[in-house]
Protein backbone atom coordinates (compact mmCIF):
# COMPACT_ATOMS: atom_id res chain seq x y z
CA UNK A 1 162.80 139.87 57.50
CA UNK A 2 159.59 140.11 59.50
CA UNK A 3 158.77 136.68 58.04
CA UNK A 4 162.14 135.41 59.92
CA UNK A 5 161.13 137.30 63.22
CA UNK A 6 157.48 135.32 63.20
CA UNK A 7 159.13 131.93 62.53
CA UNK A 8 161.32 132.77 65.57
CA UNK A 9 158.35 133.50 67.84
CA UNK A 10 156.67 130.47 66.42
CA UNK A 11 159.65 128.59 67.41
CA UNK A 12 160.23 130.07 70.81
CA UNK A 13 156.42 129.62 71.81
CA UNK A 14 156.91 126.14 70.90
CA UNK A 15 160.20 125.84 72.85
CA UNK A 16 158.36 127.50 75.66
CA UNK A 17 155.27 125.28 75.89
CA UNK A 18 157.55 121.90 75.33
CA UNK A 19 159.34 123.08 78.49
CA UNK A 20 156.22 124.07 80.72
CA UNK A 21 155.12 120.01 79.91
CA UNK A 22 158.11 118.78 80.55
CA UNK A 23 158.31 120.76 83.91
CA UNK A 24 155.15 119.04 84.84
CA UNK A 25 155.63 116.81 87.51
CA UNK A 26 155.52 112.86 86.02
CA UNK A 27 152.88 112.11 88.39
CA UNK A 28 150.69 114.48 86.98
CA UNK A 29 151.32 113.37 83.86
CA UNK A 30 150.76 109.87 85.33
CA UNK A 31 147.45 110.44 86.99
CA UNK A 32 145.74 111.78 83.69
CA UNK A 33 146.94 108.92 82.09
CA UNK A 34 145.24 106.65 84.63
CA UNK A 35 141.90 108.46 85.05
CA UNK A 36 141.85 107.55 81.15
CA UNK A 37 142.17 103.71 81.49
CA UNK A 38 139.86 103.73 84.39
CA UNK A 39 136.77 105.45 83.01
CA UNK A 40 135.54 101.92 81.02
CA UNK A 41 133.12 101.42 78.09
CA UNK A 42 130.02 99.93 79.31
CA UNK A 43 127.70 99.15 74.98
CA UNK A 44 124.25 100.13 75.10
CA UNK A 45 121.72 97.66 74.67
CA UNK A 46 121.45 98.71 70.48
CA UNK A 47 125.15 98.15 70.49
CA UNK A 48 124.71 94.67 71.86
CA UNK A 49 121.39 93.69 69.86
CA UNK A 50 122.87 95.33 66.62
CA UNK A 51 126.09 93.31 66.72
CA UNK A 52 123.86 90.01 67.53
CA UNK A 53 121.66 90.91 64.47
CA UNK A 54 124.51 90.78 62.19
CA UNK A 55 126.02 87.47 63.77
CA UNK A 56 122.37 85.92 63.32
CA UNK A 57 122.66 86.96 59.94
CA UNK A 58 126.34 85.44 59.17
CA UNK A 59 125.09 82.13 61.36
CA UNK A 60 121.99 81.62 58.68
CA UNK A 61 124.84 81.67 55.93
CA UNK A 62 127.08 79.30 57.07
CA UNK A 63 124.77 76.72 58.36
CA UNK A 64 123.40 77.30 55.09
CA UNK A 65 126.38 76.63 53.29
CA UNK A 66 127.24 73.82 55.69
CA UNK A 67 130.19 75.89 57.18
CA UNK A 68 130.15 74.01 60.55
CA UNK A 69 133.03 76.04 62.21
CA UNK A 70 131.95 79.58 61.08
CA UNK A 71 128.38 78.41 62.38
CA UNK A 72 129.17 77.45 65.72
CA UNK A 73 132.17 80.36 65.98
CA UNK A 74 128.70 83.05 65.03
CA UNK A 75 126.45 80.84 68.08
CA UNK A 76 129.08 81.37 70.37
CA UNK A 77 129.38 85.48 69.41
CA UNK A 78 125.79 85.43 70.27
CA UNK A 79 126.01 83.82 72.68
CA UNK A 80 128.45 85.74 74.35
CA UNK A 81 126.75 88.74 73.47
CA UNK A 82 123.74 88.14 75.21
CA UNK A 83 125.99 87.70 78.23
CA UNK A 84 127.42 91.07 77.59
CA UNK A 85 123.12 92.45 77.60
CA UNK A 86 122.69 90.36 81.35
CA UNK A 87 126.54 92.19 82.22
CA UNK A 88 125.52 95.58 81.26
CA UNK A 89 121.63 95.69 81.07
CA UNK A 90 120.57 93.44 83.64
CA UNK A 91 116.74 95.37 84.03
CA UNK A 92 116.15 97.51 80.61
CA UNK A 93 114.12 100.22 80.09
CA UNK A 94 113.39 100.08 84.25
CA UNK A 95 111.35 96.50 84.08
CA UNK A 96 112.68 93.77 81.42
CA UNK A 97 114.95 91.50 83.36
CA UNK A 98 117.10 90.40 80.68
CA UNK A 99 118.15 87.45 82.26
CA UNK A 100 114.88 86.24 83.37
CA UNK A 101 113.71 87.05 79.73
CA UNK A 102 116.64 85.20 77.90
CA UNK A 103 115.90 82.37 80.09
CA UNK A 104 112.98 82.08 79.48
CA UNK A 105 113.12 82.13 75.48
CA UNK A 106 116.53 81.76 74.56
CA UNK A 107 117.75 78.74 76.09
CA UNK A 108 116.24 76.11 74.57
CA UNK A 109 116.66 77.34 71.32
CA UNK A 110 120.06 77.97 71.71
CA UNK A 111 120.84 74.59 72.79
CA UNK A 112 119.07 73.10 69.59
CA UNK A 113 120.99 75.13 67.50
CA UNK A 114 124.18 74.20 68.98
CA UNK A 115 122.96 70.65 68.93
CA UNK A 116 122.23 71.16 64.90
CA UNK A 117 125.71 72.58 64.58
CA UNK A 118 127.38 69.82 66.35
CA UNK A 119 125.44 66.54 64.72
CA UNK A 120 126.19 69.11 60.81
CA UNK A 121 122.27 68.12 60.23
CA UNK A 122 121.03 70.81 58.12
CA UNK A 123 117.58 70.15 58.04
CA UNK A 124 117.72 70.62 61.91
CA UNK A 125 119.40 73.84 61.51
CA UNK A 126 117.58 75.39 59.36
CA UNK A 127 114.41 74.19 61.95
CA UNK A 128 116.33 75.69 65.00
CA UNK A 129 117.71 78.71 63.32
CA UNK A 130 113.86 79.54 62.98
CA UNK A 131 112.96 78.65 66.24
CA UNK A 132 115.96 81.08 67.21
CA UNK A 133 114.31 83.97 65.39
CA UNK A 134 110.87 83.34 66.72
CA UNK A 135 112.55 83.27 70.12
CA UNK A 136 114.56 86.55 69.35
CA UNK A 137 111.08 88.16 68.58
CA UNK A 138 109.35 86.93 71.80
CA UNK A 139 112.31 87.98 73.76
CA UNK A 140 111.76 91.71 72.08
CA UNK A 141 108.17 91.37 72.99
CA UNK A 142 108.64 90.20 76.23
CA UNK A 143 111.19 93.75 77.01
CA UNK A 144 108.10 96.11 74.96
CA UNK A 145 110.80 96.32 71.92
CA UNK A 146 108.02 94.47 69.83
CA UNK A 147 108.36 96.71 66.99
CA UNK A 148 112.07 94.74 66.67
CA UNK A 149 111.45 92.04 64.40
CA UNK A 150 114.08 90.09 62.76
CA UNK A 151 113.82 87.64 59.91
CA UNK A 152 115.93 84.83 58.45
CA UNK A 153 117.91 87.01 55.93
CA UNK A 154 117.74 86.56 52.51
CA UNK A 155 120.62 88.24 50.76
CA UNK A 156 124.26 88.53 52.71
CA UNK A 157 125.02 91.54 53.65
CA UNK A 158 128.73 90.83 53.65
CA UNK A 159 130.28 90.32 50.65
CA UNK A 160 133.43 90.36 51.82
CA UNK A 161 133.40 87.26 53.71
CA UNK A 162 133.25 83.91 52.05
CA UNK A 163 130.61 81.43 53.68
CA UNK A 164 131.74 78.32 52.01
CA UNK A 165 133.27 75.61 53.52
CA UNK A 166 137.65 76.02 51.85
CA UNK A 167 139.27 72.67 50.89
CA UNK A 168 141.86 71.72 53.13
């Protein structure tokens, strides 16, 4: 029997604190709710740079492969991504203007790539993918992150994803 009298406390506790929140005003309830939503996630700079990293990565293996739509889909993730380092790091580390810095070696290199991509010359890809990753090293240079240095990758790191080019 005492194992019946705990189950009843149990379930009168229970009863008791489902009334208490439901006796709480809805506009309490409400407000919490909203100071949630409003407090908004703002990626580091390693967040940024680590998620660019891997779409360099998957952009060297389907230019490779001649996968013109996955390549330019990957150019414009990093390209977007070093929007999202301007957006939410616009000076890092208190004196590398990222925007100034990005202009400075990203553009152009950018552009031929997306120039590569469009014209599906893969001799000129393979050129401006290069030039890409020389200008992602200056750029890490230029913001005293010089001991960043990326490659062109030799070996996928996703093996889940298929780089070639799918008959229609």
């Amino acid at each position: 029997m005492k194992t019946c009298a705990e189950i009843a406390l149990f379930v009168a506790t229970i009863g008791i604190s489902v009334s208490v929140y439901a006796a709480e005003p809805q506009s309490a309830v409400s407000d919490k709710q909203i100071e949630v939503r409003q407090e908004s996630y703002a990626p580091g700079m390693g967040e940024i740079m680590g998620l660019t990293q891997m779409r360099h990565s998957k952009l060297w293996f389907a230019g490779n492969a001649r996968n013109w739509d996955l390549a330019s889909y990957e150019l414009d993730e990093i390209k977007e991504g070093l929007e999202d380092a301007v957006k939410y790091h616009p000076v890092f580390k208190k004196d590398a203007p990222i925007s100034a810095i990005l202009a400075k070696y990203m553009a152009q290199p950018l552009n031929d790539l997306s120039q590569s991509i469009e014209t599906k010359d893969r001799t000129k890809f393979r050129r401006s993918f290069d030039s890409l990753t020389n200008a992602c090293n200056a750029c890490h240079q230029a913001a005293s992150q010089g001991f960043i240095v990326i490659k062109r990758p030799r070996v996928s790191s996703f093996s889940n994803q298929e780089f070639a080019v799918k008959a229609k």
